[in-house]
C-alpha atoms as a PDB file:
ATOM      1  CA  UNK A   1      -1.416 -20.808 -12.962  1.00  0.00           C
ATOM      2  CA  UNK A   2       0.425 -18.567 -10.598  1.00  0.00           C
ATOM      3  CA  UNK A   3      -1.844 -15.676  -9.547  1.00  0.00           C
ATOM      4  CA  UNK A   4      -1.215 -12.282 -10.222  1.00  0.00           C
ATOM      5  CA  UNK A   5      -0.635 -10.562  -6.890  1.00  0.00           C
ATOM      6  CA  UNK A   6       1.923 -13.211  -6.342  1.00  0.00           C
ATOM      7  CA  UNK A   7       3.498 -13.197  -9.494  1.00  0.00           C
ATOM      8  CA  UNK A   8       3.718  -8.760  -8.873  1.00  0.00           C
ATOM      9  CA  UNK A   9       5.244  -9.700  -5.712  1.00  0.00           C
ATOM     10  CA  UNK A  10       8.077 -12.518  -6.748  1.00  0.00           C
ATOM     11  CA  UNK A  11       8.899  -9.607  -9.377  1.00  0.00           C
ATOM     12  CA  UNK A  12       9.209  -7.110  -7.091  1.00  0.00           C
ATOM     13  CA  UNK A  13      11.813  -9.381  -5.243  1.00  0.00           C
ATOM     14  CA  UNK A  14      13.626 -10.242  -8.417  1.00  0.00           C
ATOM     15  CA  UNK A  15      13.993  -6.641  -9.040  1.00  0.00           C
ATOM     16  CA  UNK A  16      14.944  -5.957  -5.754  1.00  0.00           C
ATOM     17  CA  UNK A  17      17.298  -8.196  -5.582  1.00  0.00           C
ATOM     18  CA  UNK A  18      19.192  -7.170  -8.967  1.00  0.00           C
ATOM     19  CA  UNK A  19      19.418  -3.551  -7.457  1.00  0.00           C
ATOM     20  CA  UNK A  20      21.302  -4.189  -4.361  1.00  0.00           C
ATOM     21  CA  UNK A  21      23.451  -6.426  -6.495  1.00  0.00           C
ATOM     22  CA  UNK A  22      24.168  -3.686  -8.958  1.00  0.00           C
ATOM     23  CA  UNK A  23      24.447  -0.904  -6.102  1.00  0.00           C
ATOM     24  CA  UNK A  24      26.697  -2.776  -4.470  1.00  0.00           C
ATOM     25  CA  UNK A  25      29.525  -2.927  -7.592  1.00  0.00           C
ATOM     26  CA  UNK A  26      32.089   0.014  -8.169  1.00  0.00           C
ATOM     27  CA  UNK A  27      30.518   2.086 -11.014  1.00  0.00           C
ATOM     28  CA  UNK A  28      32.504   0.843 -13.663  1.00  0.00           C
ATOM     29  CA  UNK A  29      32.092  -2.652 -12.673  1.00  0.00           C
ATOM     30  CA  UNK A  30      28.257  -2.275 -12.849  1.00  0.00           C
ATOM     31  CA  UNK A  31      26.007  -4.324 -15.300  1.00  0.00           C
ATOM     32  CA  UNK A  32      23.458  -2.102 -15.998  1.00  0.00           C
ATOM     33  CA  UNK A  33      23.747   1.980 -16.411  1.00  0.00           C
ATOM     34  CA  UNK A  34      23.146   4.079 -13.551  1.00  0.00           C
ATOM     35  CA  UNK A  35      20.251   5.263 -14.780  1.00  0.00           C
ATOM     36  CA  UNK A  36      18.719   2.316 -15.576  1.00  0.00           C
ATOM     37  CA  UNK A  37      19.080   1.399 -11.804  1.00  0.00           C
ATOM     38  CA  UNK A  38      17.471   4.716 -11.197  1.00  0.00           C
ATOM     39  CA  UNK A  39      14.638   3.493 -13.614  1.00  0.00           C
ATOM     40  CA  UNK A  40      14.061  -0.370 -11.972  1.00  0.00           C
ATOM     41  CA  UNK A  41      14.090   1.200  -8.398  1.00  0.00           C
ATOM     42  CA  UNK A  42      11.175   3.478  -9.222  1.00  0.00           C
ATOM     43  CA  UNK A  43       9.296   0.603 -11.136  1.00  0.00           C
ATOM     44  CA  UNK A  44       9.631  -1.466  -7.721  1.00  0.00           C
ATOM     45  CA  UNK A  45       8.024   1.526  -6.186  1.00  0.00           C
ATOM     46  CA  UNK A  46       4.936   1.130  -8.796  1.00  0.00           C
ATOM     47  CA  UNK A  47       4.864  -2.555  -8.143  1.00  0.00           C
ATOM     48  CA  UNK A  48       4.786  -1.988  -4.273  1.00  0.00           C
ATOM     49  CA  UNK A  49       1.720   0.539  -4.809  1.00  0.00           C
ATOM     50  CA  UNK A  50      -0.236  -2.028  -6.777  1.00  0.00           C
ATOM     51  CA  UNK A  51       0.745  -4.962  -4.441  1.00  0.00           C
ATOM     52  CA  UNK A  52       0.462  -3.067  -0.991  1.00  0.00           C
ATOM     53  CA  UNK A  53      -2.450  -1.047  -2.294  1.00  0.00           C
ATOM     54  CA  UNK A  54      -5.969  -1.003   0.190  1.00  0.00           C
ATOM     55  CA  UNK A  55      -9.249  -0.117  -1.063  1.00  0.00           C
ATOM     56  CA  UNK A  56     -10.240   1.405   2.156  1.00  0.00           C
ATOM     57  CA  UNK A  57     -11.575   4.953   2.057  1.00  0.00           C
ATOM     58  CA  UNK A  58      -9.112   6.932   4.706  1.00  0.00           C
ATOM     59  CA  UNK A  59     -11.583   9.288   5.901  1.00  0.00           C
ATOM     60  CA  UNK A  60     -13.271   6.329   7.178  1.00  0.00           C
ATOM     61  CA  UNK A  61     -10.361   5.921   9.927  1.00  0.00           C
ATOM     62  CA  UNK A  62      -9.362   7.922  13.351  1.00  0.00           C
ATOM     63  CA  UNK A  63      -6.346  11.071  12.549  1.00  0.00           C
ATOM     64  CA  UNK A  64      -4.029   8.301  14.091  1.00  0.00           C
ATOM     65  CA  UNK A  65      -5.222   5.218  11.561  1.00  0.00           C
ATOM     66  CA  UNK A  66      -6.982   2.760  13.915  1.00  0.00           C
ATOM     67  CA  UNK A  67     -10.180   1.645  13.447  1.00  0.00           C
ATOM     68  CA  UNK A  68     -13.291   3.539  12.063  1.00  0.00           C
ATOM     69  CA  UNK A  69     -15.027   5.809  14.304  1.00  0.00           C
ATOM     70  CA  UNK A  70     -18.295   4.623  13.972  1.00  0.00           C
ATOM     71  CA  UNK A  71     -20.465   1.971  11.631  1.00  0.00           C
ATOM     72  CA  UNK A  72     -23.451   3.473  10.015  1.00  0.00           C
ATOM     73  CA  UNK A  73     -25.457   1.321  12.358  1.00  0.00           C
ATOM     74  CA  UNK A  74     -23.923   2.892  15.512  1.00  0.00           C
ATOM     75  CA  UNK A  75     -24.311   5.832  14.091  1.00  0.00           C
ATOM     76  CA  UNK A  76     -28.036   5.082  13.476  1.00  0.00           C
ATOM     77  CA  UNK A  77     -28.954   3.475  16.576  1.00  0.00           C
ATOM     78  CA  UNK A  78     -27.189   6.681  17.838  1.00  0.00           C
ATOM     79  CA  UNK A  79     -29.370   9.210  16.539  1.00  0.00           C
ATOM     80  CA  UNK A  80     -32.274   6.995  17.147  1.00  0.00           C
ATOM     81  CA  UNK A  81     -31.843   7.042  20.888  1.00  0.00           C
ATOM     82  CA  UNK A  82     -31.409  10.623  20.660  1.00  0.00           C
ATOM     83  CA  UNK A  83     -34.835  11.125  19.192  1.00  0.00           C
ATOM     84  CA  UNK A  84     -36.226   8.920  21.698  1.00  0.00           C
ATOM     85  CA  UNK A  85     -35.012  10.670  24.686  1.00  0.00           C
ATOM     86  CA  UNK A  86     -35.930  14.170  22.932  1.00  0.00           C
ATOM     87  CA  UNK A  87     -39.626  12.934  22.644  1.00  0.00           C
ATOM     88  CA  UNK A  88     -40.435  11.204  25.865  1.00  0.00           C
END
């Protein structure tokens, strides 16, 4: 049974691939209406959301999206060195 995800994704290609077909025909040569072109090319948007999407919390990354600042544990170990220092 083909999974899910990968089903979405060969979809998303079929789809894709009927578009530029129809966008490239003359207007009265086309298939489909216009605006049912209009209509598949935002449903391959919707696919690609579901497909692409990650469960990572952004606030967990750096402004320019590398990895997260800190782990809990650093930040931990952190504040337990600081109380350390501040008691000795």
């Amino acid at each position: 049974m083909e999974r899910p995800y990968t089903k979405l994704e060969r979809i998303c290609k079929e789809l894709k691939e009927i578009v530029e077909f129809e966008n490239k025909l003359h207007m009265m040569d086309m298939n489909l209406n216009l605006g049912d072109v209009d209509v598949l090319e935002e449903v391959i948007s919707m696919i690609e959301e579901i497909v692409d999407y990650d469960p990572t919390p952004q606030y967990l990354y750096d402004n320019d999206g590398g990895e997260p600042s800190m782990s809990a544990a650093e930040i931990h170990s952190g504040a337990w060195r600081q109380h350390q220092e501040l008691h000795s």
